[in-house]
C-alpha atoms as a PDB file:
ATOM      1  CA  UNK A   1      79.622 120.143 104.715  1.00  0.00           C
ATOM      2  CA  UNK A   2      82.109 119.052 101.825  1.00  0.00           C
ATOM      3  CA  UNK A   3      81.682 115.178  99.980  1.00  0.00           C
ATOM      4  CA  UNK A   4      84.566 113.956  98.633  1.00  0.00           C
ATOM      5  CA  UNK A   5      84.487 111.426  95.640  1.00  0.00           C
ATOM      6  CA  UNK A   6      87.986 109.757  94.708  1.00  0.00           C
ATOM      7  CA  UNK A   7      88.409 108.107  91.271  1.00  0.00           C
ATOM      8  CA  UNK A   8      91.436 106.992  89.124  1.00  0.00           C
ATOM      9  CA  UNK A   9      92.624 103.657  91.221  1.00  0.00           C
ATOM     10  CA  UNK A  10      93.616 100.597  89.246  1.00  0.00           C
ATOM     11  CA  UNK A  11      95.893  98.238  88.892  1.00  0.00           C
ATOM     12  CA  UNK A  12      99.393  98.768  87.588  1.00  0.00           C
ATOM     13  CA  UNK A  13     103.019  97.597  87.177  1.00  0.00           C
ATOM     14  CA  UNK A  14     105.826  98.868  89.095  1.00  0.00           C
ATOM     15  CA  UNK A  15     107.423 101.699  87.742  1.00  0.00           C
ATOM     16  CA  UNK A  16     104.303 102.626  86.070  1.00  0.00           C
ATOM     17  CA  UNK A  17     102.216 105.945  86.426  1.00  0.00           C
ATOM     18  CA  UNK A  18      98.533 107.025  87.511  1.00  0.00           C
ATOM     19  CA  UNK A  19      96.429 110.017  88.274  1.00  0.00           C
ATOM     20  CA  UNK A  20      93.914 109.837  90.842  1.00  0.00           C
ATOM     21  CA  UNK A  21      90.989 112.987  91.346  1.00  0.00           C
ATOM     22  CA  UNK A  22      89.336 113.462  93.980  1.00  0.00           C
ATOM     23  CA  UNK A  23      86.017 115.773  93.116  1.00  0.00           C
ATOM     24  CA  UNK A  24      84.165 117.599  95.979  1.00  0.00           C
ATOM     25  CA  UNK A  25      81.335 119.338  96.849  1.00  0.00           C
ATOM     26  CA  UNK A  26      80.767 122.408  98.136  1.00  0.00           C
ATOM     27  CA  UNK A  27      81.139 126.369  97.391  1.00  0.00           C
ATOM     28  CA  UNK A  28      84.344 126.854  99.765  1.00  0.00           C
ATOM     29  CA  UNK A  29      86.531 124.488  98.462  1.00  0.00           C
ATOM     30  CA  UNK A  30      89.350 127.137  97.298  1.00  0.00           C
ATOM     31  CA  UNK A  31      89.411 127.691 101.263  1.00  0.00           C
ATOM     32  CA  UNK A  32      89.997 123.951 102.295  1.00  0.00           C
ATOM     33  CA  UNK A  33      93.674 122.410 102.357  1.00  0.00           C
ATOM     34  CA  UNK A  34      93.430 118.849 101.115  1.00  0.00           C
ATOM     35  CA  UNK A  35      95.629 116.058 101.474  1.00  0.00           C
ATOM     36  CA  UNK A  36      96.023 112.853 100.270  1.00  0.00           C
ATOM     37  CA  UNK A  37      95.889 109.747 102.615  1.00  0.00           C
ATOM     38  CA  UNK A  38      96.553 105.355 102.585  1.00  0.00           C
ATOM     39  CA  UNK A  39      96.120 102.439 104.212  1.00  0.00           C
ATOM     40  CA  UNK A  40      97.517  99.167 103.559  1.00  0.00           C
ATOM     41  CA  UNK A  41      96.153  95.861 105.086  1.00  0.00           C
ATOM     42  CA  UNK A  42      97.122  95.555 108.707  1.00  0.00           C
ATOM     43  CA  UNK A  43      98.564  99.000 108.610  1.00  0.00           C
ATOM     44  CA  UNK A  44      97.806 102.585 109.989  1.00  0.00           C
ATOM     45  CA  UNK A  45      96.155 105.354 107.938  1.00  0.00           C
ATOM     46  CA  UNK A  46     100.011 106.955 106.207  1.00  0.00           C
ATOM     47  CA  UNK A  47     100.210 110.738 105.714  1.00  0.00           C
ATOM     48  CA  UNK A  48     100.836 110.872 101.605  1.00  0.00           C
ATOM     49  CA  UNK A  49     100.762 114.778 100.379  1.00  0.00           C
ATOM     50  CA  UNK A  50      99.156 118.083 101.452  1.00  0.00           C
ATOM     51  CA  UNK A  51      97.718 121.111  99.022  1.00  0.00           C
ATOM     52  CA  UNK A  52      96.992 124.635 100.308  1.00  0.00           C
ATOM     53  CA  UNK A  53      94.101 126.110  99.335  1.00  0.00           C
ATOM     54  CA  UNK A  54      95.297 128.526  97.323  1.00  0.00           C
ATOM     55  CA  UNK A  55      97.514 125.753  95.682  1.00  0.00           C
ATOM     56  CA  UNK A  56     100.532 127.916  96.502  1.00  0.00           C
ATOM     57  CA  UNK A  57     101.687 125.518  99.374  1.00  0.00           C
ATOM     58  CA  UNK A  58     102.414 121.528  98.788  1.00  0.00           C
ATOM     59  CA  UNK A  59     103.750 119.045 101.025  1.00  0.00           C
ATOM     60  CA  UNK A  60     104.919 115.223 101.061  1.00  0.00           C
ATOM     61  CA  UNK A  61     105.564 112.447 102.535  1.00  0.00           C
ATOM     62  CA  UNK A  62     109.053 111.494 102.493  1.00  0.00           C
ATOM     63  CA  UNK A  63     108.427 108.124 101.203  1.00  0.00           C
ATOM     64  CA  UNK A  64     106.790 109.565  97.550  1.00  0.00           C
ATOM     65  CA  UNK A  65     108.862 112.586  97.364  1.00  0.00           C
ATOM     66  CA  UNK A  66     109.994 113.262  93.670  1.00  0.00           C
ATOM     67  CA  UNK A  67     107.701 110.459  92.600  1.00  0.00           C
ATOM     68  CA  UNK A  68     103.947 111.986  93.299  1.00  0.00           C
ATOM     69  CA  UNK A  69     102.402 115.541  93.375  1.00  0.00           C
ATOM     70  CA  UNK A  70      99.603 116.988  94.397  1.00  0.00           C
ATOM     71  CA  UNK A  71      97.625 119.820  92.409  1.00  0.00           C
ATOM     72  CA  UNK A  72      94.213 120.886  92.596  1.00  0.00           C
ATOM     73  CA  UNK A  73      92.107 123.096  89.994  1.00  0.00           C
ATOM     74  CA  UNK A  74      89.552 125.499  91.888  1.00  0.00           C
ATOM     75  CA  UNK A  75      87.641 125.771  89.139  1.00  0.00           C
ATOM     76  CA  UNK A  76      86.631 122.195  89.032  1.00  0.00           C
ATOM     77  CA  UNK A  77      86.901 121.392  92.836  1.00  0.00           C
ATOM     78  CA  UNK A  78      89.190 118.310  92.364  1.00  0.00           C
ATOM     79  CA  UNK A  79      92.043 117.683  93.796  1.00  0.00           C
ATOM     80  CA  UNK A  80      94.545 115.315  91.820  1.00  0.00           C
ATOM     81  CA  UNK A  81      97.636 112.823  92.753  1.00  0.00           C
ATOM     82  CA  UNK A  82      99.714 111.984  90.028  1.00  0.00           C
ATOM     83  CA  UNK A  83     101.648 109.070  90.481  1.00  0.00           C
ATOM     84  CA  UNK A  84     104.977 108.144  88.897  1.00  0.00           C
ATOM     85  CA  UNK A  85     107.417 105.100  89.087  1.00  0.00           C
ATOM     86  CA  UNK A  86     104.766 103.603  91.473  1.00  0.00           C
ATOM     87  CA  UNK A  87     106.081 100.594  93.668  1.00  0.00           C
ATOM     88  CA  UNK A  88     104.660  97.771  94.907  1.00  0.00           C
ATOM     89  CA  UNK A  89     104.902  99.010  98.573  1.00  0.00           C
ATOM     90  CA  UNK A  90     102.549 101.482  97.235  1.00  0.00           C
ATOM     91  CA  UNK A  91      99.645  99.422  96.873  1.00  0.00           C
ATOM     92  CA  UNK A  92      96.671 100.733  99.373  1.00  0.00           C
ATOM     93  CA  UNK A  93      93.389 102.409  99.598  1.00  0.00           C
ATOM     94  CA  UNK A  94      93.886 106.250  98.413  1.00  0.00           C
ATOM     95  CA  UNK A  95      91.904 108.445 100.571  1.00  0.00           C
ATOM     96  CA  UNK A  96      91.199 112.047 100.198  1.00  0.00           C
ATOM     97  CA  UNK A  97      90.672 114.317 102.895  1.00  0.00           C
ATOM     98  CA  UNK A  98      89.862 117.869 103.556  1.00  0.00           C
ATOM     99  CA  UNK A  99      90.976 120.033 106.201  1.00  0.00           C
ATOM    100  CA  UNK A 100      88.519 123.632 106.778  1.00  0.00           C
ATOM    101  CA  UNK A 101      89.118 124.270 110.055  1.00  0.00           C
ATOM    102  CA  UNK A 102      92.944 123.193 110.435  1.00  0.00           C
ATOM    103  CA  UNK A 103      95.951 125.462 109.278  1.00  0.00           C
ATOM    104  CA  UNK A 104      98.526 124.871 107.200  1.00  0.00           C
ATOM    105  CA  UNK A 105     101.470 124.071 109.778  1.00  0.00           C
ATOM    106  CA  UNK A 106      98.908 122.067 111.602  1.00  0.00           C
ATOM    107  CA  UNK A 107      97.638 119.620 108.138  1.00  0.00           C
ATOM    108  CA  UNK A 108     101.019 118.871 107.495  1.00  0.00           C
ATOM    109  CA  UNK A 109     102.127 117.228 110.398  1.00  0.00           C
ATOM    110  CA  UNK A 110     100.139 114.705 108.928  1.00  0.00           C
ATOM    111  CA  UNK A 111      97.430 113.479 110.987  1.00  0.00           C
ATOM    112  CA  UNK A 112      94.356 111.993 110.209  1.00  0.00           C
ATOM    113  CA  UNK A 113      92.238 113.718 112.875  1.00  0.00           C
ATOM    114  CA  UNK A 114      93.158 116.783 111.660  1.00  0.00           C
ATOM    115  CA  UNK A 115      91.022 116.590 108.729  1.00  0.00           C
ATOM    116  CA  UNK A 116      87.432 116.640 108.800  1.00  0.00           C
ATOM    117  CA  UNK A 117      85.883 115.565 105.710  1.00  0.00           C
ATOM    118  CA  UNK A 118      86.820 111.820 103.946  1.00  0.00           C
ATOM    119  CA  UNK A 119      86.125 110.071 100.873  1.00  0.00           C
ATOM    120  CA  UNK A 120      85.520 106.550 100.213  1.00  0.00           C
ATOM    121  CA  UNK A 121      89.069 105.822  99.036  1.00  0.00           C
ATOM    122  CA  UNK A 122      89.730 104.224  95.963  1.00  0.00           C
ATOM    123  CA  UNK A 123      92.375 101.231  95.016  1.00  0.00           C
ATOM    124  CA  UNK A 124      95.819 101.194  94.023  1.00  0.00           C
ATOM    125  CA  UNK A 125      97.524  97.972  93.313  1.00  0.00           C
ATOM    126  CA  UNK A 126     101.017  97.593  92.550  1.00  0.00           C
ATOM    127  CA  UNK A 127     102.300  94.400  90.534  1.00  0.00           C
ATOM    128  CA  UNK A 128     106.229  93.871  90.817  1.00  0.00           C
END
């Protein structure tokens, strides 16, 4: 069983930065690849990045490429998105996920079901 906890959301300007964390539970986290997830209003759940569990493998949507990444510390069992010259078409809920029982060509293809575990999600708002 892994619980997943995201923090960090806010609201910010375009072209602005933040860092959300997602903190979870559980003694085989180093083994889990993670990804980060959204969802705007009226819209499907969007594929946003993928970390390996190692940390040694990352992967993106083509839509934040160059603008977010994706690390994770072991030691703390968080996973992090950093978020650079945010745009308003990147206002959603930020979800975390984790993915135990999926491999790595399989988690970044990028769909929900393929992850097991979710957190709450947490707010981003984008001004322009």
């Amino acid at each position: 069983q892994v619980q997943l906890v995201e923090s960090g959301g806010g609201l910010v300007q375009a072209g602005g930065s933040l860092r959300l964390s997602c903190a979870a539970s559980g003694r085989t986290f180093s083994r889990n690849h993670m990804g980060w997830f959204r969802q705007a209003p009226g819209k499907e759940r969007e594929f946003v990045a993928a970390i390996s569990g190692s940390g040694g493998n990352t992967y993106y949507a083509d839509s934040v490429k160059g603008r977010f990444t994706i690390s994770r510390d072991n030691v703390k069992n968080t996973v992090y998105l950093q978020m650079n010259s945010l745009k308003p078409e990147d206002t959603a809920v930020y979800y975390c996920a984790a993915a135990p029982n999926s491999p790595w060509g399989t988690v970044v293809a990028g769909h929900p079901n393929e992850y097991d575990y979710w957190g709450q999600g947490t707010q981003v708002t984008v001004s322009s």
